[in-house]
Protein backbone atom coordinates (compact mmCIF):
# COMPACT_ATOMS: atom_id res chain seq x y z
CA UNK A 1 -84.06 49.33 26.91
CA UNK A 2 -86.25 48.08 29.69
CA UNK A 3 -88.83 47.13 27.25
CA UNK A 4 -86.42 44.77 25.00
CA UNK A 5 -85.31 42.99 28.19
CA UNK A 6 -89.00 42.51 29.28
CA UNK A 7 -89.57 40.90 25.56
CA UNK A 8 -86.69 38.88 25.44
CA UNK A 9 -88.00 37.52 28.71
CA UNK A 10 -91.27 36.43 27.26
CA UNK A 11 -89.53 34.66 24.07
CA UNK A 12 -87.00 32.92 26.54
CA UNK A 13 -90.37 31.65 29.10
CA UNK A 14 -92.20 30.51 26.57
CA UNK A 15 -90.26 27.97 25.59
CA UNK A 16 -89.40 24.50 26.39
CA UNK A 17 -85.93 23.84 28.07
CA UNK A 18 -83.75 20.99 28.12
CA UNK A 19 -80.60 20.24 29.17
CA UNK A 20 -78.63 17.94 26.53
CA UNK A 21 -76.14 15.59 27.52
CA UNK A 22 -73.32 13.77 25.59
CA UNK A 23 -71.50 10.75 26.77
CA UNK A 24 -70.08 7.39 25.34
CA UNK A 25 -69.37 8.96 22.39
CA UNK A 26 -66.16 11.42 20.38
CA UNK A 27 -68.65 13.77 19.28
CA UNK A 28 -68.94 17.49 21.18
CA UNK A 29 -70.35 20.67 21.47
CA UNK A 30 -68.31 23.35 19.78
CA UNK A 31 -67.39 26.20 22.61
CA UNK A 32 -66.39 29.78 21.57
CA UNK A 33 -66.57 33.09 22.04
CA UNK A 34 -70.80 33.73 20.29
CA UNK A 35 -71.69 30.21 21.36
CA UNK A 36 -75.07 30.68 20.96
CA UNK A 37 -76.97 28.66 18.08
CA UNK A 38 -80.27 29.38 16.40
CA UNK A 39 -81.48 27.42 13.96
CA UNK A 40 -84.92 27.09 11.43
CA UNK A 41 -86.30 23.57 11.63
CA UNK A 42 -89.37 25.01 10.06
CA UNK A 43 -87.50 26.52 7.01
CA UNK A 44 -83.41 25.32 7.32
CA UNK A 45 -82.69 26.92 3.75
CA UNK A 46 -84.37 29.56 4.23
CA UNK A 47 -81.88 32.55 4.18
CA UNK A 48 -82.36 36.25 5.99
CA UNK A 49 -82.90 37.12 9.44
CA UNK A 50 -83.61 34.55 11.99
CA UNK A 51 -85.11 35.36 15.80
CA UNK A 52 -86.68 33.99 18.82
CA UNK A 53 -90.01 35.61 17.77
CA UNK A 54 -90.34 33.30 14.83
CA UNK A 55 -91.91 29.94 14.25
CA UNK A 56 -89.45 26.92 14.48
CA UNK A 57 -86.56 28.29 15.47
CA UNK A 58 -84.32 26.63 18.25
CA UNK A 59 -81.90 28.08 20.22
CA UNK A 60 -78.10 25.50 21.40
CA UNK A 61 -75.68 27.42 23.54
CA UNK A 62 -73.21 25.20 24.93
CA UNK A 63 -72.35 24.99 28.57
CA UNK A 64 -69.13 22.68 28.53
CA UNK A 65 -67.89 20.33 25.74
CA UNK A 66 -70.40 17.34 27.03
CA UNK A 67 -73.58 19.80 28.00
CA UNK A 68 -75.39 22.27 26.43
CA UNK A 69 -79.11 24.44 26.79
CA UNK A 70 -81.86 23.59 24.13
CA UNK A 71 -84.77 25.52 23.95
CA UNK A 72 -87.58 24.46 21.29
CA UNK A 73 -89.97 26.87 19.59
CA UNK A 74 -93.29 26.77 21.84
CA UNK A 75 -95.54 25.80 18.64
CA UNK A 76 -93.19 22.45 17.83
CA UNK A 77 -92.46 21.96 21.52
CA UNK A 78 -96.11 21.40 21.54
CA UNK A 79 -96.75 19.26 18.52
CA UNK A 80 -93.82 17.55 20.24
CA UNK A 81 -95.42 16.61 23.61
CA UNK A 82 -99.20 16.46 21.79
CA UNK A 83 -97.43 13.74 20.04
CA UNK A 84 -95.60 11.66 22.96
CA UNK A 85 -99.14 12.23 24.39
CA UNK A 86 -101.40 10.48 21.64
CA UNK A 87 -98.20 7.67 21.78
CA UNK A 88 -98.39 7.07 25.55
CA UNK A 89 -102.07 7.71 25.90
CA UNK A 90 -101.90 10.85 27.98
CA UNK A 91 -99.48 9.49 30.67
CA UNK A 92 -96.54 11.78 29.46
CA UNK A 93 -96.58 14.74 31.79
């Protein structure tokens, strides 16, 4: 049991976090009792199993109807900041 903590800890570090934040508009973040989201950007039809081990999967839970936790997959978190680097000539982070 000790071991699947200690790897669920290494898929959770890995990644990118962000807190999301919704105001001046209706829209919300669904609350509930398996709030947490994970979803494909890599392969969104793609049906089967889906985990934090895999390429282009992130991960929404909700923390209140206006904030919620987003954590990108490390490989497009990267491409991500590569490319907000290349636009900004290096001065992003």
């Amino acid at each position: 049991m000790l071991a699947d903590v200690a790897k669920l800890a290494s898929l959770l570090t890995v990644r990118r976090w962000a807190l999301l934040a919704i105001d001046d508009c209706e829209e919300r973040f669904y609350l509930g009792d398996n709030p947490v989201v994970l979803q494909d950007i890599e392969n969104p039809s793609a049906e089967g199993e889906i985990g934090l081990d895999m390429k282009g999967v992130e991960v929404f839970l909700p923390l209140s109807p206006t904030f919620a936790l987003y954590m990108i997959c490390p490989t497009i978190g990267k491409e991500i900041v590569e490319g907000y680097k290349k636009k900004y000539n290096d001065d992003f982070y």
